[in-house]
PDB file of N, CA and C in Angstrom:
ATOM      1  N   UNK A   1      -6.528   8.389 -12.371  1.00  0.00           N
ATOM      2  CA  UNK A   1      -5.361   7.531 -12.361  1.00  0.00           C
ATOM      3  C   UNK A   1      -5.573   6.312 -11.475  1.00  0.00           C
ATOM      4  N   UNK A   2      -6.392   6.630 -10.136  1.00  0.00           N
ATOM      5  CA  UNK A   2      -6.516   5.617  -9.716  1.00  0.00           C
ATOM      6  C   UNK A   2      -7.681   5.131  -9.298  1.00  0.00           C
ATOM      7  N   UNK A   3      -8.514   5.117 -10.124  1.00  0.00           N
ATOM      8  CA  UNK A   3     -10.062   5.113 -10.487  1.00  0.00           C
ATOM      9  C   UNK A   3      -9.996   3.453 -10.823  1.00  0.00           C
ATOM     10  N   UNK A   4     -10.274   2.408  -9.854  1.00  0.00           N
ATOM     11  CA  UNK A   4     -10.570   0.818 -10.395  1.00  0.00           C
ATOM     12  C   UNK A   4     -11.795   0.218  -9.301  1.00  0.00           C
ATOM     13  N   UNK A   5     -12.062  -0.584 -10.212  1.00  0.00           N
ATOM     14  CA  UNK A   5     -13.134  -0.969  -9.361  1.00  0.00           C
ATOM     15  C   UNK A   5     -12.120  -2.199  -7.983  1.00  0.00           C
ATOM     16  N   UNK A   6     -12.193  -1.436  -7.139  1.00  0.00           N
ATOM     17  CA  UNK A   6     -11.863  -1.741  -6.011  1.00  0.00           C
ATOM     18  C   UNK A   6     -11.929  -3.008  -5.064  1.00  0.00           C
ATOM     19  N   UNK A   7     -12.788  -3.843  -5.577  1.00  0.00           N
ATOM     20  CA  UNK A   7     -13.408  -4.994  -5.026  1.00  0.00           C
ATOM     21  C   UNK A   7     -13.024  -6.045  -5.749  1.00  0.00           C
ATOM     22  N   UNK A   8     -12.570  -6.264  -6.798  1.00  0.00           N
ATOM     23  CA  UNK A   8     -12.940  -7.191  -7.788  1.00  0.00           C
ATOM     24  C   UNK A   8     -11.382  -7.977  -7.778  1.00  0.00           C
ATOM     25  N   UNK A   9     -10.713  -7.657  -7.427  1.00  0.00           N
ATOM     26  CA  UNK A   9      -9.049  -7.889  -7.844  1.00  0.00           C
ATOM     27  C   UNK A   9      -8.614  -7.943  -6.525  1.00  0.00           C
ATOM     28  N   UNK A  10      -7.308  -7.962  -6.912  1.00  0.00           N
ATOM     29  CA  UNK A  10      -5.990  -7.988  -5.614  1.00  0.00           C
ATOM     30  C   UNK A  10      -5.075  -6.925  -5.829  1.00  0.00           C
ATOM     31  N   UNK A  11      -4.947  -6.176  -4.498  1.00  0.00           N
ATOM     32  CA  UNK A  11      -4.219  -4.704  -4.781  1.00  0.00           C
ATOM     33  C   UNK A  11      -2.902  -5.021  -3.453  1.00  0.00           C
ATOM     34  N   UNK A  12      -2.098  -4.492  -4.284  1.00  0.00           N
ATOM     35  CA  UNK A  12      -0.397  -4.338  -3.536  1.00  0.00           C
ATOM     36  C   UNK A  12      -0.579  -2.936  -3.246  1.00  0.00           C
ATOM     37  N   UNK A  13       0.169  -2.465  -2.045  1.00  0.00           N
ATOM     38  CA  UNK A  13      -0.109  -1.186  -1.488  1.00  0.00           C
ATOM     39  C   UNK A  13       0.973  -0.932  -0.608  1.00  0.00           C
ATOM     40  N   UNK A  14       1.424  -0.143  -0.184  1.00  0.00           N
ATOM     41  CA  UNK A  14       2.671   0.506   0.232  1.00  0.00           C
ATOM     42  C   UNK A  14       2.265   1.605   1.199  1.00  0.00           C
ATOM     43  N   UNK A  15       2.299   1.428   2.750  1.00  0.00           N
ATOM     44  CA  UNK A  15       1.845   1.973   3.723  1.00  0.00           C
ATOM     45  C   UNK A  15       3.266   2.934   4.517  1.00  0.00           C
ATOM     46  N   UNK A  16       3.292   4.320   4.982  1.00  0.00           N
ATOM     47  CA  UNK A  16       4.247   4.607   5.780  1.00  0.00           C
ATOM     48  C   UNK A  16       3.461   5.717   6.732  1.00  0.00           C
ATOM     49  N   UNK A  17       4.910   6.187   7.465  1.00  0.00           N
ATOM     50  CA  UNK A  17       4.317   7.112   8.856  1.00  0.00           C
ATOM     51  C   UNK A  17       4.792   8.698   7.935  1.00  0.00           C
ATOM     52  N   UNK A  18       5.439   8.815   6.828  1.00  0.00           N
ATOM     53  CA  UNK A  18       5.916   9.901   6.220  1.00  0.00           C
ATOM     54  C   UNK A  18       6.811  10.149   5.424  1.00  0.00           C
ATOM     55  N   UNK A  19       6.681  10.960   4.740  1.00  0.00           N
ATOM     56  CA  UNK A  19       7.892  10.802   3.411  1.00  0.00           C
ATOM     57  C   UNK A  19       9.180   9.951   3.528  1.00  0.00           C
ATOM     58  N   UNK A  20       9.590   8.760   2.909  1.00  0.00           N
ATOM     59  CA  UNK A  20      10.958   8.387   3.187  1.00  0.00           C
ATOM     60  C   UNK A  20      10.814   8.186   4.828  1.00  0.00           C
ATOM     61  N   UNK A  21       9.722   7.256   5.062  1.00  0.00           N
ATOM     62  CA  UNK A  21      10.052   6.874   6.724  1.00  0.00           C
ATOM     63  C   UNK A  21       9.772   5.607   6.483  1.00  0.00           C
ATOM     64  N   UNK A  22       9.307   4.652   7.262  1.00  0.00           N
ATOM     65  CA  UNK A  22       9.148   3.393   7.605  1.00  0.00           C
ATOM     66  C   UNK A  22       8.354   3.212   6.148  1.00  0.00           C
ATOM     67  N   UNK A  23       8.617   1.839   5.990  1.00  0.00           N
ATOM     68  CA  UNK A  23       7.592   1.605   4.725  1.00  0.00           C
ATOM     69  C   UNK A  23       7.508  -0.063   5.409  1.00  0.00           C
ATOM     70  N   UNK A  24       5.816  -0.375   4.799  1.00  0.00           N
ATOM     71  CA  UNK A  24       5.306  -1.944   4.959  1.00  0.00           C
ATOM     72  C   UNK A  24       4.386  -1.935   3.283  1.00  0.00           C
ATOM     73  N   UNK A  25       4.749  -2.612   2.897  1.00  0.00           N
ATOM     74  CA  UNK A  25       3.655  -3.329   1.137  1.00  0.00           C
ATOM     75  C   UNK A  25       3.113  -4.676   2.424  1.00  0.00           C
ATOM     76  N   UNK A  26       2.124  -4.638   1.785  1.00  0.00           N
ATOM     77  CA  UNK A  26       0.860  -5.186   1.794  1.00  0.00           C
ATOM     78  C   UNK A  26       0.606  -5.664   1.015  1.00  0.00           C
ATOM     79  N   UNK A  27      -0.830  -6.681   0.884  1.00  0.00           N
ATOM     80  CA  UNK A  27      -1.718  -7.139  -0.187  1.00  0.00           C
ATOM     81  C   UNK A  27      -2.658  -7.431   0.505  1.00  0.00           C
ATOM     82  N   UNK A  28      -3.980  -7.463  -0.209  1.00  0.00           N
ATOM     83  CA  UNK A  28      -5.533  -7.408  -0.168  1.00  0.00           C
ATOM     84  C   UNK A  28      -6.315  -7.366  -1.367  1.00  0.00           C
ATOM     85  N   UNK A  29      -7.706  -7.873  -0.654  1.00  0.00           N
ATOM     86  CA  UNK A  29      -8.465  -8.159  -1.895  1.00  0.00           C
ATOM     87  C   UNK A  29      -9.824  -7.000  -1.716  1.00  0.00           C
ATOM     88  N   UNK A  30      -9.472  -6.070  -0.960  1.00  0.00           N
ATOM     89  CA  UNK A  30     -10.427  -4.674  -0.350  1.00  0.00           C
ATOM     90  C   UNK A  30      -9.468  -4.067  -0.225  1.00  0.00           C
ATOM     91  N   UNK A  31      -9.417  -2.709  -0.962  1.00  0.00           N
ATOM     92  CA  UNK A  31      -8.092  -2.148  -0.678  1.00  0.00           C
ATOM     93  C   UNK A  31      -9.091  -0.839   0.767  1.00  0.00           C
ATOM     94  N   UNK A  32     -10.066  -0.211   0.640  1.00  0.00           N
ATOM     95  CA  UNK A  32     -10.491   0.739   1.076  1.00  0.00           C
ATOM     96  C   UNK A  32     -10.479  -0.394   2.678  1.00  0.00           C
ATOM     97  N   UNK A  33     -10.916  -1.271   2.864  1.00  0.00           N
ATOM     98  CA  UNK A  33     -11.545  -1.693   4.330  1.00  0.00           C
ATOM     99  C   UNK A  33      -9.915  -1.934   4.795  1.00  0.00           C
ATOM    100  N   UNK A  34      -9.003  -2.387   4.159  1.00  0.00           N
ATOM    101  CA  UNK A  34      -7.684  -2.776   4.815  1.00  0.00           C
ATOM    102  C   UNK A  34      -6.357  -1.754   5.280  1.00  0.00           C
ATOM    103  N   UNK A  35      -6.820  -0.503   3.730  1.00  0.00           N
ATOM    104  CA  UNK A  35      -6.358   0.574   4.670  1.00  0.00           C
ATOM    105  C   UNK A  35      -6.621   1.485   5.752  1.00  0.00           C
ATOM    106  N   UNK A  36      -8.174   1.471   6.172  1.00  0.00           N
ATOM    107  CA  UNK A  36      -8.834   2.069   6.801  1.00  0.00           C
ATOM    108  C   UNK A  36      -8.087   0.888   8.342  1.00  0.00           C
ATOM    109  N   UNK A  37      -8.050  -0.326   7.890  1.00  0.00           N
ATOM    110  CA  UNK A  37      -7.998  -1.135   9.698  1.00  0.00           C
ATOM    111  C   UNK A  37      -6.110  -0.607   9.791  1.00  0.00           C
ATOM    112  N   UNK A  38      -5.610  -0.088   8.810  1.00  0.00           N
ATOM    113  CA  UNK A  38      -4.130   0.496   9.327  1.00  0.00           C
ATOM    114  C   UNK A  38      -4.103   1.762  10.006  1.00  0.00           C
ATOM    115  N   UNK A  39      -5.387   2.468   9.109  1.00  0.00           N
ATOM    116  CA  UNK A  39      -5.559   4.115  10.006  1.00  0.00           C
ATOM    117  C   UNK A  39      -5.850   4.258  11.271  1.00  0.00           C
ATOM    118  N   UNK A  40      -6.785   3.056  11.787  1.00  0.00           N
ATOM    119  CA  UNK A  40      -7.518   3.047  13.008  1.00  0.00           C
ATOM    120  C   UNK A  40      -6.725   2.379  13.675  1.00  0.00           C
ATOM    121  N   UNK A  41      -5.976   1.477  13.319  1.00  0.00           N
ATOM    122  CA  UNK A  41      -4.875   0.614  14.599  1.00  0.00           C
ATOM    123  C   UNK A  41      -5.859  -0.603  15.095  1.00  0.00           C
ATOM    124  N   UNK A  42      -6.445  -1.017  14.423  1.00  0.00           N
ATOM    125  CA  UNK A  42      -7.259  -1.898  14.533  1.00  0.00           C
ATOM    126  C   UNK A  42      -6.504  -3.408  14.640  1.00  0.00           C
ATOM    127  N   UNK A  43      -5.640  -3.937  14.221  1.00  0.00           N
ATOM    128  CA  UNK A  43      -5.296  -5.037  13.848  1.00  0.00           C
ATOM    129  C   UNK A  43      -3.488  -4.851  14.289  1.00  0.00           C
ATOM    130  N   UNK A  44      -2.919  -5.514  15.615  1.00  0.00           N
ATOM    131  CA  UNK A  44      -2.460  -5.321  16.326  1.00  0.00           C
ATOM    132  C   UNK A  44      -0.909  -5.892  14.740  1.00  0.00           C
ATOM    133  N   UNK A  45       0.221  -5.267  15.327  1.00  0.00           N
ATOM    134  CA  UNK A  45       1.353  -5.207  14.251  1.00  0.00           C
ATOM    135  C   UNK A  45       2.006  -4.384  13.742  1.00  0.00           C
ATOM    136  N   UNK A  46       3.031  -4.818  12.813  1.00  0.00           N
ATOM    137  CA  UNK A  46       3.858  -3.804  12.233  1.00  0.00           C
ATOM    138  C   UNK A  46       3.367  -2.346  12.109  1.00  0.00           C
ATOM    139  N   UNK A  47       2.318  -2.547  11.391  1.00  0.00           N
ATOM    140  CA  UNK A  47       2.112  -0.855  10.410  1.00  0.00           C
ATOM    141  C   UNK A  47       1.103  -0.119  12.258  1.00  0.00           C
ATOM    142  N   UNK A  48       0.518  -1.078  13.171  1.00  0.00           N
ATOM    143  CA  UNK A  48      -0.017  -0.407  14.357  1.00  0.00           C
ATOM    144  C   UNK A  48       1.473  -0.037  15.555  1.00  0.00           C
ATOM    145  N   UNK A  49       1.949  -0.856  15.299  1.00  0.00           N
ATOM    146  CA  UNK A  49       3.171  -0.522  16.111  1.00  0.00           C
ATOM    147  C   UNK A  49       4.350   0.773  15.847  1.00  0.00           C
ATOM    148  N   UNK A  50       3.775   0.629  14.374  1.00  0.00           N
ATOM    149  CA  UNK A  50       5.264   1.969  13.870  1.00  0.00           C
ATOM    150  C   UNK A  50       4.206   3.107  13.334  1.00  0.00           C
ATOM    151  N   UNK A  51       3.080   2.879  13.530  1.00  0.00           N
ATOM    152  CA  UNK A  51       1.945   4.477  13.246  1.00  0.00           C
ATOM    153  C   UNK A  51       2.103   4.360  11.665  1.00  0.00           C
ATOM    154  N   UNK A  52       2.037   3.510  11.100  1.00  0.00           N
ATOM    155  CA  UNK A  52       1.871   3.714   9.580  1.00  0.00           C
ATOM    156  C   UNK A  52       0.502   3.833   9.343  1.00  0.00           C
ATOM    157  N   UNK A  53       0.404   4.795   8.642  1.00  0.00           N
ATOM    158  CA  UNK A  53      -1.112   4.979   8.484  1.00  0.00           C
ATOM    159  C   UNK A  53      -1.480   5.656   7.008  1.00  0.00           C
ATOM    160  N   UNK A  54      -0.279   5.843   6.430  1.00  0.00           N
ATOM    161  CA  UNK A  54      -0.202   6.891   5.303  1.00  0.00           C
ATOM    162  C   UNK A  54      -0.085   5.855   4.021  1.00  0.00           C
ATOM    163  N   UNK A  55      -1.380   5.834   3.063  1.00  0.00           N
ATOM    164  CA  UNK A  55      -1.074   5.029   1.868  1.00  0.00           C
ATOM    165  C   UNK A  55      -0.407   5.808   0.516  1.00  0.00           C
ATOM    166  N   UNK A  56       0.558   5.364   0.329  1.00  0.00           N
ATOM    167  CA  UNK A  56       1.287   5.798  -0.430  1.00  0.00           C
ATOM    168  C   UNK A  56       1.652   5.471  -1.993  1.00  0.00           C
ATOM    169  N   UNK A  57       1.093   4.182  -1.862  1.00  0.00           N
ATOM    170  CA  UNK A  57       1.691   3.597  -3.088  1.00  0.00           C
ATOM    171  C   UNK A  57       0.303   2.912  -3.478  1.00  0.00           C
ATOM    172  N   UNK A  58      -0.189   1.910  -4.567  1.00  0.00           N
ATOM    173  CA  UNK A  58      -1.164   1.253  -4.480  1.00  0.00           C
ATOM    174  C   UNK A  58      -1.244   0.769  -5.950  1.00  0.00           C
ATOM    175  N   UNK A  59      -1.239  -0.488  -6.159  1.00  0.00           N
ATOM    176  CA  UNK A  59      -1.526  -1.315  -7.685  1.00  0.00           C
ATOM    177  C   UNK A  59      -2.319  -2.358  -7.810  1.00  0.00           C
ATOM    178  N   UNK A  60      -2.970  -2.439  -8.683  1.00  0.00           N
ATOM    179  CA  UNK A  60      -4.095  -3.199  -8.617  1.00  0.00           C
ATOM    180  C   UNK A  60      -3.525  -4.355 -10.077  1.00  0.00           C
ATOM    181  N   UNK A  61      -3.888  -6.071  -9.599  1.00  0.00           N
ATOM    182  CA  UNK A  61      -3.582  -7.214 -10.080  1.00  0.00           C
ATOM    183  C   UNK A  61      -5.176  -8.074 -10.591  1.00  0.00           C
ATOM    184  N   UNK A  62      -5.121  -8.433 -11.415  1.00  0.00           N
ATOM    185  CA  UNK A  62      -6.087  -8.991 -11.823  1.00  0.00           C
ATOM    186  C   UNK A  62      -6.675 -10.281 -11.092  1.00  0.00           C
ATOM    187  N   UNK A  63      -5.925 -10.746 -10.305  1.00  0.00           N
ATOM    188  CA  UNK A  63      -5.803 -11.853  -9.298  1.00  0.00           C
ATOM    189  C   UNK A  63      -5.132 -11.631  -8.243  1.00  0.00           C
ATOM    190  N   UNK A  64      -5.740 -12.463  -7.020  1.00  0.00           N
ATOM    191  CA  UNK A  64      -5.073 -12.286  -5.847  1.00  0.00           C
ATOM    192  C   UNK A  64      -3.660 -13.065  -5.700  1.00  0.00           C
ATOM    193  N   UNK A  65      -3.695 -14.367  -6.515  1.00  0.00           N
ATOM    194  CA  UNK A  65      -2.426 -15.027  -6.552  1.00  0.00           C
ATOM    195  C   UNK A  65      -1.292 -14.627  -6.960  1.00  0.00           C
ATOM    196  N   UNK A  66      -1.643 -13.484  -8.532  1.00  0.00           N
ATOM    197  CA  UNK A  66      -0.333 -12.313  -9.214  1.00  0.00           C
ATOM    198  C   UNK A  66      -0.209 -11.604  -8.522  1.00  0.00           C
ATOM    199  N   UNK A  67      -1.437 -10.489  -7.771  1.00  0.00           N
ATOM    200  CA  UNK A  67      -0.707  -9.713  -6.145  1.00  0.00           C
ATOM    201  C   UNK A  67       0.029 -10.480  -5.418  1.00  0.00           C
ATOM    202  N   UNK A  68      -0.157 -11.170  -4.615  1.00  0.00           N
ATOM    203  CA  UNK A  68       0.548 -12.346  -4.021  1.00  0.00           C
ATOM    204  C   UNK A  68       2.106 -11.874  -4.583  1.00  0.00           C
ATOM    205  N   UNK A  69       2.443 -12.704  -5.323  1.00  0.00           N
ATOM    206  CA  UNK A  69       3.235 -12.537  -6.383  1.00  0.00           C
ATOM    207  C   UNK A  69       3.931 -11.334  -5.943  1.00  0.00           C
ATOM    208  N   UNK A  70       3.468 -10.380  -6.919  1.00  0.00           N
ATOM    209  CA  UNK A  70       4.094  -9.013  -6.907  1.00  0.00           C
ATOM    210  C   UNK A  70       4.400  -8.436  -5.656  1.00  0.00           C
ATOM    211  N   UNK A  71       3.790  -8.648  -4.143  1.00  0.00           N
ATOM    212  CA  UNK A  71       3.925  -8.394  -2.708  1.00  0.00           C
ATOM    213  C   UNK A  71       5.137  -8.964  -2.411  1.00  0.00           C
ATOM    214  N   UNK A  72       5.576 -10.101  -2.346  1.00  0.00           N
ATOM    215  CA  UNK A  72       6.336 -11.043  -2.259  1.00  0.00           C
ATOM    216  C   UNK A  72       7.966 -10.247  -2.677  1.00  0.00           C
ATOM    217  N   UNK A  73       7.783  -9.606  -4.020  1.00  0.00           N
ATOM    218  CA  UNK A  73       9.000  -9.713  -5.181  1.00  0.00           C
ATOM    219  C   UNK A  73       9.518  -8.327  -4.565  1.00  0.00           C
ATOM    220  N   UNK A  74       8.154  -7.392  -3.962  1.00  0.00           N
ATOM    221  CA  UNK A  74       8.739  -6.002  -4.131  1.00  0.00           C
ATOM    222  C   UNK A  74       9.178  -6.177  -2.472  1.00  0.00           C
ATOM    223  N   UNK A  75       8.699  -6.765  -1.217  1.00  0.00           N
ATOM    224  CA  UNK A  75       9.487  -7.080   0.052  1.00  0.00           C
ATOM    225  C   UNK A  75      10.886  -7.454  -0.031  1.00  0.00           C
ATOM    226  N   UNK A  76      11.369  -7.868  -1.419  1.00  0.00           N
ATOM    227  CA  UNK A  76      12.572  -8.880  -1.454  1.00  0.00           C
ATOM    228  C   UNK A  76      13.227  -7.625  -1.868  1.00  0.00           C
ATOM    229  N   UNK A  77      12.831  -6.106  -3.007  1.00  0.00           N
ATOM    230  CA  UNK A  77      13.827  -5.260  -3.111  1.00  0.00           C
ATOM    231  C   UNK A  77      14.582  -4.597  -2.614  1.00  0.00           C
ATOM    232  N   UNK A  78      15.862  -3.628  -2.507  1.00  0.00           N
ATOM    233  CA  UNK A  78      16.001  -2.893  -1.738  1.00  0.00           C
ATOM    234  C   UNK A  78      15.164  -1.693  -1.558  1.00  0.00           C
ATOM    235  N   UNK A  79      15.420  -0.803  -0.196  1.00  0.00           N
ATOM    236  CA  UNK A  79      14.737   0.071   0.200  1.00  0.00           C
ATOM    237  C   UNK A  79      14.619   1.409  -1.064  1.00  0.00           C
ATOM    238  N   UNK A  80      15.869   1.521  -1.817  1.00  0.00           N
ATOM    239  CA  UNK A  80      15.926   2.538  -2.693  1.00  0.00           C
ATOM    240  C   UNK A  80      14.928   2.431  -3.952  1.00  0.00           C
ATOM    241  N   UNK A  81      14.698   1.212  -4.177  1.00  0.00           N
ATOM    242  CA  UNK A  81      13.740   0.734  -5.458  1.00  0.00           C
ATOM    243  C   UNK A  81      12.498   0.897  -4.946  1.00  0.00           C
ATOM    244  N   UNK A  82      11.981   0.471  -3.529  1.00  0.00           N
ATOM    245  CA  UNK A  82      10.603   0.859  -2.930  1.00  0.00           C
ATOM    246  C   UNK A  82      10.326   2.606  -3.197  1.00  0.00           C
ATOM    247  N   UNK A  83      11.149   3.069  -2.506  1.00  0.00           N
ATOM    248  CA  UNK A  83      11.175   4.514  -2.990  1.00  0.00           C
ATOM    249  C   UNK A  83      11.347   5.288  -4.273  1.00  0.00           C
ATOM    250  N   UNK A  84      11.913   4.225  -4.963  1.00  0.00           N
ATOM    251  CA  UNK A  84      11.707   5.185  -6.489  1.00  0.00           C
ATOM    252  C   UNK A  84      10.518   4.615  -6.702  1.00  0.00           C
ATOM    253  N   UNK A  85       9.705   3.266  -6.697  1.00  0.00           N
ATOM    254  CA  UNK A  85       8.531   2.908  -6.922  1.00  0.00           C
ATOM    255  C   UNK A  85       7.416   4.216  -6.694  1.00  0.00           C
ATOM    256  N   UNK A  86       7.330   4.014  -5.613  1.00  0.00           N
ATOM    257  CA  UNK A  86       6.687   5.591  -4.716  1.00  0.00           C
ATOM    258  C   UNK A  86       6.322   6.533  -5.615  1.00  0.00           C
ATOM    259  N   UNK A  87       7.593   7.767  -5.487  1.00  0.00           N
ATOM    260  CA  UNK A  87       7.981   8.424  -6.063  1.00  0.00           C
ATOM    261  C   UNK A  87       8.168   8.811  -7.474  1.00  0.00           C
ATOM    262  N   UNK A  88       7.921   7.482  -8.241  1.00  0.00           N
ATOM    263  CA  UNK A  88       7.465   7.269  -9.581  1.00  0.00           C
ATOM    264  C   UNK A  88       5.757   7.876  -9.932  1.00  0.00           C
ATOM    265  N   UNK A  89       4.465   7.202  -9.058  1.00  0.00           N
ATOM    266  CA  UNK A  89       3.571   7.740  -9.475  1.00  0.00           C
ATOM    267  C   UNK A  89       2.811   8.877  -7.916  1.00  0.00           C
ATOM    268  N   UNK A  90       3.726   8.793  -7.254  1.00  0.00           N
ATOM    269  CA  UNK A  90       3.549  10.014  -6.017  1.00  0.00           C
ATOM    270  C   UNK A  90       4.771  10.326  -5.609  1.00  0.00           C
ATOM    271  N   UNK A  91       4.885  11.679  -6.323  1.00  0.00           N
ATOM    272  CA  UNK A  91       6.190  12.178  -6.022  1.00  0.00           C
ATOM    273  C   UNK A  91       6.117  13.294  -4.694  1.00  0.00           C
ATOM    274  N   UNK A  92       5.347  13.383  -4.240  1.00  0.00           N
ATOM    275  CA  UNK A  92       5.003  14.039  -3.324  1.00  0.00           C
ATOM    276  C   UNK A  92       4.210  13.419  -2.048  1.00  0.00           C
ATOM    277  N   UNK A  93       4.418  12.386  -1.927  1.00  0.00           N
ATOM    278  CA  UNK A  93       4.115  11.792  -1.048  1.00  0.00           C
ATOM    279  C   UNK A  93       2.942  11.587  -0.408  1.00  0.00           C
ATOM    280  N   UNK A  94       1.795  11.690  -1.132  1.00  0.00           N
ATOM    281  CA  UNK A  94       0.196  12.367  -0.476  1.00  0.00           C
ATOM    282  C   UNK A  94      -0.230  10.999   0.199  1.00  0.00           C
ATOM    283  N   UNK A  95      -0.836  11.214   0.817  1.00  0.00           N
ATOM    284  CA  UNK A  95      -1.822  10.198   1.302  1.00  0.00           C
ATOM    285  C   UNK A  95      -2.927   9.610   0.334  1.00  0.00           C
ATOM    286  N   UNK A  96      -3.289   8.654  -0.262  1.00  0.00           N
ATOM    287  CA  UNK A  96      -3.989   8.062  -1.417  1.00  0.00           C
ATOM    288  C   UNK A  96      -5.205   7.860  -0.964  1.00  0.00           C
ATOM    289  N   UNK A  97      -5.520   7.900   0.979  1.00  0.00           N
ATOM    290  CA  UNK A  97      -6.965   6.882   0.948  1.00  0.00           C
ATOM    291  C   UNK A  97      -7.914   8.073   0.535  1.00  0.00           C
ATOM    292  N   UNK A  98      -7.949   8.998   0.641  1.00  0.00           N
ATOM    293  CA  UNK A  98      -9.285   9.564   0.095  1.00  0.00           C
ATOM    294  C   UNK A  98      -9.494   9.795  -1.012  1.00  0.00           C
ATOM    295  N   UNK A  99      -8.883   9.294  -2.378  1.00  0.00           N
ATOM    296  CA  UNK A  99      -8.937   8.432  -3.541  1.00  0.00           C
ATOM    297  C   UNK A  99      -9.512   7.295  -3.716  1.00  0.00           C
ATOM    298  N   UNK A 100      -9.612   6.409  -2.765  1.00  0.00           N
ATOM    299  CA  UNK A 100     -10.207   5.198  -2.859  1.00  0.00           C
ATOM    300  C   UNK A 100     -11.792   5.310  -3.151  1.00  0.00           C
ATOM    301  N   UNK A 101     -12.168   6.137  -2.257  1.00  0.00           N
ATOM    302  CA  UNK A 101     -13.686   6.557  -2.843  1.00  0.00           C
ATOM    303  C   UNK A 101     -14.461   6.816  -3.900  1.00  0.00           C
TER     304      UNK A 101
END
């Protein structure tokens, strides 16, 4: 399901500390190196400040400018639509990065 070549595109991604807790979307053009600098607390901010470390969500755009885009549209929704997003293709809330591999 979430088998893409990883490098090539722009991926929207949806980071939290646990089911229905804090949520931050993102965008990147490395999805594996950018969630890894959220796990480690590497890069001082939101998702290091509130322990988000849990990838939850993750879509991949054929361009970085349509991610862009789509990052942008889904920050502007309410919190209940982020969560049915979620919960749409992880209904259980797993952690995604060791999928990325």
């Amino acid at each position: 399901m979430w088998h893409h070549n990883l490098h090539m595109s722009g991926w929207v991604y949806i980071m939290t500390n646990k089911p229905r807790g804090t949520l931050y979307v993102g965008v990147t053009n490395n999805l594996p190196r950018r969630v890894w600098e959220h796990r480690e607390g590497v890069v001082d901010g939101f998702t290091k400040s509130h322990s988000l470390k849990m990838l939850v969500y993750m879509e991949e755009h054929a361009t970085m400018p349509l991610a862009i885009q789509r990052e942008k549209n889904i920050k502007h929704w309410l919190r209940k639509w982020k969560i049915d997003l979620i919960e749409g293709r992880n209904p259980k809330w797993d952690d995604l990065f060791d999928q990325l591999a």
